[in-house]
N, C-alpha and C. Protein backbone atom coordinates (compact mmCIF):
# COMPACT_ATOMS: atom_id res chain seq x y z
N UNK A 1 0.86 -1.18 0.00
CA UNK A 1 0.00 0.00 0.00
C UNK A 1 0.89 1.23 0.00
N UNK A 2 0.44 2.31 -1.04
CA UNK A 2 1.12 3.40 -1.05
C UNK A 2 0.67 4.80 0.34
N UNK A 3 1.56 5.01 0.71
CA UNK A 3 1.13 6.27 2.21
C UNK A 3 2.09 7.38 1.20
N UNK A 4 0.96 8.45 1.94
CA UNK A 4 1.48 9.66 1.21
C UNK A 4 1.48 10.68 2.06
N UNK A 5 2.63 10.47 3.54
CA UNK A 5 2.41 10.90 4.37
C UNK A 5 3.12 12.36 4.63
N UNK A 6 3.97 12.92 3.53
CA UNK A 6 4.66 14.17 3.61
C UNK A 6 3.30 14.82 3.17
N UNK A 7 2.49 14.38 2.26
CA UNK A 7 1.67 15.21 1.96
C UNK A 7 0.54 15.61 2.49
N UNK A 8 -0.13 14.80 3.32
CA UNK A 8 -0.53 14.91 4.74
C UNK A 8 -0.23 15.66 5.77
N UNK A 9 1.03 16.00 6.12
CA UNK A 9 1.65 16.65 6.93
C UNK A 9 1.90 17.79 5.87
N UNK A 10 1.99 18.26 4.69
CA UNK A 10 1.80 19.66 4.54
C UNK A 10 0.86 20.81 3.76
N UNK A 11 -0.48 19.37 4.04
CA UNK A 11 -2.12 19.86 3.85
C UNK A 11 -2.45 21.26 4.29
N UNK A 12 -1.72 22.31 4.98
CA UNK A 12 -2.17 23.69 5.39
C UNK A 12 -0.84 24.35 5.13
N UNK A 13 0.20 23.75 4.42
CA UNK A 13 1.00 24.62 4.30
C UNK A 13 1.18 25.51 2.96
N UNK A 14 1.76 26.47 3.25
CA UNK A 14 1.56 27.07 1.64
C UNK A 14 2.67 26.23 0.49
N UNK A 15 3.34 25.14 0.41
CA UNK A 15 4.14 24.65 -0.46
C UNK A 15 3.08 23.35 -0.17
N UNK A 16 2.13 23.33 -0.26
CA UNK A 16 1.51 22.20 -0.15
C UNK A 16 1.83 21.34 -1.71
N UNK A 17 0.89 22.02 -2.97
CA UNK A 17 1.41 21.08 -4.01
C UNK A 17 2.62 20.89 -4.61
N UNK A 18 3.99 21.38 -3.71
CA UNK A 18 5.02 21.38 -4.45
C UNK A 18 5.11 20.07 -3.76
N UNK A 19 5.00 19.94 -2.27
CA UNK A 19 5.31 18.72 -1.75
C UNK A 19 4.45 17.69 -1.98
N UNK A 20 3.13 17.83 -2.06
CA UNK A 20 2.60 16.84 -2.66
C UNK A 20 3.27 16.14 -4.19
N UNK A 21 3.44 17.37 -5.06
CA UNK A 21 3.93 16.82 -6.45
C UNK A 21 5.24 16.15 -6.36
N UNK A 22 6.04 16.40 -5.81
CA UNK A 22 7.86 15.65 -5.36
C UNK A 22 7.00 14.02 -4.69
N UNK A 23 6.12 14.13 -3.41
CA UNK A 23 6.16 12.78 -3.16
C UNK A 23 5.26 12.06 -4.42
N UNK A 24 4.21 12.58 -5.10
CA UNK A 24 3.86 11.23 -5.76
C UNK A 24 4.42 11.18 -6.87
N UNK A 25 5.63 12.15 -7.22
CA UNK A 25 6.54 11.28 -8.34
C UNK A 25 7.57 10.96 -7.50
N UNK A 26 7.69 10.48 -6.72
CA UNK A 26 8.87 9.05 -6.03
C UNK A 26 7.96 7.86 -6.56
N UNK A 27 6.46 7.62 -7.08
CA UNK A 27 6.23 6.43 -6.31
C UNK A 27 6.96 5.58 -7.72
N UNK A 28 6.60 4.20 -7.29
CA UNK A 28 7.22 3.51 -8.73
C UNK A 28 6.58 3.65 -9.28
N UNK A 29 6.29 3.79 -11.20
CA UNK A 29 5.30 3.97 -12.18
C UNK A 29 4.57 2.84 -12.16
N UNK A 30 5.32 1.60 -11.39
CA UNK A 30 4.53 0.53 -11.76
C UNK A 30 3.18 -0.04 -10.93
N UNK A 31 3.25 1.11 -9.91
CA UNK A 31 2.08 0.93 -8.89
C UNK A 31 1.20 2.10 -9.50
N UNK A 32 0.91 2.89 -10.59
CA UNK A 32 0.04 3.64 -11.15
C UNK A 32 -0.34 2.90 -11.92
N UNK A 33 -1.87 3.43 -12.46
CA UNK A 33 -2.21 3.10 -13.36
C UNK A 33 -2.35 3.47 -14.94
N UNK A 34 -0.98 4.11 -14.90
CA UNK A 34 -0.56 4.56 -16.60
C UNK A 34 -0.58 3.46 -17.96
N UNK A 35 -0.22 2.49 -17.65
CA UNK A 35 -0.52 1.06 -18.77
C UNK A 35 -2.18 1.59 -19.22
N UNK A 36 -2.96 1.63 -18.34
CA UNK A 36 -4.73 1.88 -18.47
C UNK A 36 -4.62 2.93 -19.12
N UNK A 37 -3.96 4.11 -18.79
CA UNK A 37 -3.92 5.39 -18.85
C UNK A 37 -3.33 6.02 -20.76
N UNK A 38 -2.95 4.89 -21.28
CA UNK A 38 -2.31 5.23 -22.53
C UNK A 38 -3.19 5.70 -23.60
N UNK A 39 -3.24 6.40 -24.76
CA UNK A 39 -4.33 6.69 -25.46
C UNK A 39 -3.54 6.61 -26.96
N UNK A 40 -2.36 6.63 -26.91
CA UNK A 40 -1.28 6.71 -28.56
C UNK A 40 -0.48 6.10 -28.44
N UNK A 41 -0.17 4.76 -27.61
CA UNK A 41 0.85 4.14 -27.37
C UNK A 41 0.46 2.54 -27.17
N UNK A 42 1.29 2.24 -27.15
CA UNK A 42 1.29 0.19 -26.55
C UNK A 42 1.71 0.19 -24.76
N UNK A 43 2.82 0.78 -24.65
CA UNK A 43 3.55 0.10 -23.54
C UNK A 43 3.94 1.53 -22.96
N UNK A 44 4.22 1.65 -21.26
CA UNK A 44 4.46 2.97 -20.86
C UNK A 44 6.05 2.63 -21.02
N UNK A 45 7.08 4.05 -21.05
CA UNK A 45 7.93 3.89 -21.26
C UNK A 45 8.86 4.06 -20.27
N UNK A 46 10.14 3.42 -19.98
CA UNK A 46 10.56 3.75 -19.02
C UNK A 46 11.72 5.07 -18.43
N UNK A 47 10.59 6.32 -19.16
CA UNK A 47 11.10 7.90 -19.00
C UNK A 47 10.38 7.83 -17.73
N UNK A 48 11.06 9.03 -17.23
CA UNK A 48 10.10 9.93 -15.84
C UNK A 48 8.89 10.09 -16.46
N UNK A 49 7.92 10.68 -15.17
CA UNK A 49 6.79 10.98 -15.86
C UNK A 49 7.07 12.52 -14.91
N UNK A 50 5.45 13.25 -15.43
CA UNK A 50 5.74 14.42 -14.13
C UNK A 50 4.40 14.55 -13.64
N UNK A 51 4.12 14.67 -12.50
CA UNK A 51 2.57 15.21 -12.03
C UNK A 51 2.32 16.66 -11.72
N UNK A 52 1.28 17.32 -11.87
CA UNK A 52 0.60 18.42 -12.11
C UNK A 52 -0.04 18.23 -11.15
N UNK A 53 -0.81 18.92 -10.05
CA UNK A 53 -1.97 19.02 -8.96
C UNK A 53 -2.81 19.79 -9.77
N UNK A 54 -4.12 19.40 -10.18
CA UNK A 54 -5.27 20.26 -10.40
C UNK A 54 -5.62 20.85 -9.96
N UNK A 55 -6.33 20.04 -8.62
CA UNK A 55 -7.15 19.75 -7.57
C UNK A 55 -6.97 19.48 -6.19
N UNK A 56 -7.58 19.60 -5.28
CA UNK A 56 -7.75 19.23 -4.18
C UNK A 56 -8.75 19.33 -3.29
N UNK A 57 -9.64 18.59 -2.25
CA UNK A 57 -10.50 18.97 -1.15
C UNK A 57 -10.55 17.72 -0.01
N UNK A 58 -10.94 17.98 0.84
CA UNK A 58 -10.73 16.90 1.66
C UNK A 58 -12.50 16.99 2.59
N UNK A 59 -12.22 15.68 3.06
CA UNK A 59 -13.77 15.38 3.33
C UNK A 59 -13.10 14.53 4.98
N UNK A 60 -14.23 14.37 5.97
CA UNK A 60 -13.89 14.23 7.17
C UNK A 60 -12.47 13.28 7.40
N UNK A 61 -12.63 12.21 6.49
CA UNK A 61 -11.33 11.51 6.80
C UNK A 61 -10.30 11.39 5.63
N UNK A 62 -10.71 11.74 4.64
CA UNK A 62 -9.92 11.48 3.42
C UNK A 62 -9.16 12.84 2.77
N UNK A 63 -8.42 13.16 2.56
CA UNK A 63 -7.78 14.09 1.32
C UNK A 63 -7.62 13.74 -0.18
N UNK A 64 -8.51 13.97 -1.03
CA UNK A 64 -8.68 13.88 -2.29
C UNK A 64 -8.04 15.06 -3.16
N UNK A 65 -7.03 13.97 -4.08
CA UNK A 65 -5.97 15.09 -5.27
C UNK A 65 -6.12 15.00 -6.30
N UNK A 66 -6.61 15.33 -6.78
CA UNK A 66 -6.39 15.14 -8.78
C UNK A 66 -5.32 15.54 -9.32
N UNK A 67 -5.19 14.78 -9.88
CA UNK A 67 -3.72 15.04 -10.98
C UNK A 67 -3.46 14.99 -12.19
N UNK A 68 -3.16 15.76 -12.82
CA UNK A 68 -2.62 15.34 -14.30
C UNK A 68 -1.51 14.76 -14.35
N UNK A 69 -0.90 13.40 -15.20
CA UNK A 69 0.14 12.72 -15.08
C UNK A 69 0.72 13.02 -16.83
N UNK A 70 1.98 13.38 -16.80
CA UNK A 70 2.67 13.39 -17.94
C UNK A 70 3.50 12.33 -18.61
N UNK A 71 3.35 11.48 -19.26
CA UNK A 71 4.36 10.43 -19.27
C UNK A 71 4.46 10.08 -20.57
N UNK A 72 5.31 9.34 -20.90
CA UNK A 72 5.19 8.77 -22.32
C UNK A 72 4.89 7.28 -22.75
N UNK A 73 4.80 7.08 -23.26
CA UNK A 73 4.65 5.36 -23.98
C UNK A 73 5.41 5.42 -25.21
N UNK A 74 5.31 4.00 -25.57
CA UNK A 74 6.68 3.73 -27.23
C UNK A 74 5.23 2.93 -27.64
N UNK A 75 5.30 2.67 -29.41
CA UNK A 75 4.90 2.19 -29.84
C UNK A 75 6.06 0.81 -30.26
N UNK A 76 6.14 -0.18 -29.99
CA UNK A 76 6.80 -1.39 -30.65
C UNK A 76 6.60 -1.86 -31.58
N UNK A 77 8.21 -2.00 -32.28
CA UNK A 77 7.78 -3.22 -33.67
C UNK A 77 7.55 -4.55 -33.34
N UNK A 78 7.60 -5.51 -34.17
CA UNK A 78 7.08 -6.67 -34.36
C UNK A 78 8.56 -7.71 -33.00
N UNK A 79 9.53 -6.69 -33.01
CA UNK A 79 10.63 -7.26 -32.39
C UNK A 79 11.69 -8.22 -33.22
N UNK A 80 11.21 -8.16 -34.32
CA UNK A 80 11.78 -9.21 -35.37
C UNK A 80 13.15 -9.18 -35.76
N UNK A 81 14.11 -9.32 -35.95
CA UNK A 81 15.73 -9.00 -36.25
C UNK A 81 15.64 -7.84 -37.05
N UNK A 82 14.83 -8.24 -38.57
CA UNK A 82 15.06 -7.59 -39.68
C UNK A 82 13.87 -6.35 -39.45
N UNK A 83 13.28 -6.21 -38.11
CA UNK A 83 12.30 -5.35 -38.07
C UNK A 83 13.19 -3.91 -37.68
N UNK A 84 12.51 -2.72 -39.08
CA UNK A 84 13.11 -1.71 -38.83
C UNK A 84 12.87 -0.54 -38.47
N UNK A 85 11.85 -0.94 -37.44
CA UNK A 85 10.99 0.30 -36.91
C UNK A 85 11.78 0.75 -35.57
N UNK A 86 12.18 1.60 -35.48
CA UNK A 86 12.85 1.96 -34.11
C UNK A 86 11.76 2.51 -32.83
N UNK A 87 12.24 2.38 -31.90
CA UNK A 87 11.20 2.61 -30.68
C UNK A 87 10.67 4.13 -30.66
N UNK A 88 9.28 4.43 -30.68
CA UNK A 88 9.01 5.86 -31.03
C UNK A 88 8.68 6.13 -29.80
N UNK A 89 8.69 7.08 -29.19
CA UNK A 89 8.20 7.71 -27.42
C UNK A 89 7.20 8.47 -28.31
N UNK A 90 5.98 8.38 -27.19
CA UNK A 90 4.98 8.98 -27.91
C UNK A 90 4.13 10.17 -26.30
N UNK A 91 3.87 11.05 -26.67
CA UNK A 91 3.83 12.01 -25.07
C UNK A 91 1.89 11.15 -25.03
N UNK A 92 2.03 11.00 -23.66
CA UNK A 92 1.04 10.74 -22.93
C UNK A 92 0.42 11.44 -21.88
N UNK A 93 -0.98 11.63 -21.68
CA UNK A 93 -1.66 12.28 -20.56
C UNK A 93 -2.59 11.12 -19.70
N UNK A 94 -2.78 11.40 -18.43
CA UNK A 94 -3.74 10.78 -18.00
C UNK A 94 -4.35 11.47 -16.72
N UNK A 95 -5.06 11.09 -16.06
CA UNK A 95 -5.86 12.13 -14.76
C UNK A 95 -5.83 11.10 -13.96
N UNK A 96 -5.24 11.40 -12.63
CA UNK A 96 -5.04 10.19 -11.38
C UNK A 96 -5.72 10.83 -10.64
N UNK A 97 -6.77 9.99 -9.82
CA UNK A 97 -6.86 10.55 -8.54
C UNK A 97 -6.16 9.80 -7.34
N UNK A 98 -5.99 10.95 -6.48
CA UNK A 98 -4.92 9.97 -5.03
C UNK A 98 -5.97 9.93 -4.03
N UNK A 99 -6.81 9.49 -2.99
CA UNK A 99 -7.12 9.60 -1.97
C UNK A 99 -6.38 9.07 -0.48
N UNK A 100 -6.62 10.14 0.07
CA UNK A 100 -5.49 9.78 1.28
C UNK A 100 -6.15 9.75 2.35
N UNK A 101 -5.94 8.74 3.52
CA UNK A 101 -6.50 8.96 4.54
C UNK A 101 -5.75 9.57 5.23
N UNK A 102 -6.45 10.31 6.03
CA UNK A 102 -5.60 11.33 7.26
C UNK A 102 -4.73 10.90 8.47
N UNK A 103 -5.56 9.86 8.49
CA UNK A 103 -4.70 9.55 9.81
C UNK A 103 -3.86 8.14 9.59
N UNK A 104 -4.08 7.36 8.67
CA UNK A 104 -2.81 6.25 8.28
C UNK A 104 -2.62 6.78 6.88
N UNK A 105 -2.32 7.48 6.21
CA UNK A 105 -1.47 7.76 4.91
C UNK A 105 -1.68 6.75 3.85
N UNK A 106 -2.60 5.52 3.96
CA UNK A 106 -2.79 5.11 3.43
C UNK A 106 -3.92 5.72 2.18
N UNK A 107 -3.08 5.36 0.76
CA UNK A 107 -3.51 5.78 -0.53
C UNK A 107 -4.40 5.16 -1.52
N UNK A 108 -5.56 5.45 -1.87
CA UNK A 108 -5.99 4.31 -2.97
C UNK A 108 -5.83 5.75 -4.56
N UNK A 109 -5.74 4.79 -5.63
CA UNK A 109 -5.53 5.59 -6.57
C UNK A 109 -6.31 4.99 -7.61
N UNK A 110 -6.93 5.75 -8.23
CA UNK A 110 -7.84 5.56 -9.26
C UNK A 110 -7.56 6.44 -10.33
N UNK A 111 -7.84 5.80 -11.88
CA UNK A 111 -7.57 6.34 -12.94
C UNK A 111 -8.97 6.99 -13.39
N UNK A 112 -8.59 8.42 -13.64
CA UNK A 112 -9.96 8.89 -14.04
C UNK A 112 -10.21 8.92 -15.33
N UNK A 113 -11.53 8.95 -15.78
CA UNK A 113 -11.94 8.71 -17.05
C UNK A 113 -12.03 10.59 -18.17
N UNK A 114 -10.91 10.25 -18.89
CA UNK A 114 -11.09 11.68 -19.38
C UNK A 114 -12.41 11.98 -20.36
């Protein structure tokens, strides 16, 4: 389970989405749901991505973030020897939401539907 507990702790501060945006690009890409998230691609690629904060509001126990996620994907060739398509990076968007609970940092993340 992902905790997103710096960001929790700086829910009233004024650098709130800088610190929010630094911790949820630590997490691994492979615990997002960017593979879902692709719209011009096959496979996510293994560039950085970057997150954007839209959003935010929080409700008695939860802190809810929206995000825009920047990332890329490749389109693949066939993989074949004589195949001469080289790996294309193709720019990708997607909209994450994070929900956080307040008091265990525990995160669920859902891919939103653009």
């Amino acid at each position: 389970m992902i905790k997103l507990s710096q960001t929790i702790q700086a829910l009233n501060n004024s650098n709130f989405k800088t610190i929010a945006k630094q911790e949820i690009e630590t997490i691994n890409k492979q615990a997002l749901p960017l593979q879902q998230g692709l719209s011009h691609s096959s496979y996510v690629s293994d560039e950085a991505f970057s997150v954007v904060i839209l959003n935010h509001h929080e409700t008695e126990q939860r802190l809810i973030i929206k995000t825009g996620i920047f990332y890329s994907g490749i389109i693949s060739g066939c993989s074949c020897a004589d195949d001469p398509t080289p790996l294309d990076l193709q720019n990708e968007y997607c909209e994450i939401q994070f929900s956080i609970d307040k008091i265990s940092t525990e995160t669920e993340i859902t891919l939103l539907e653009n």
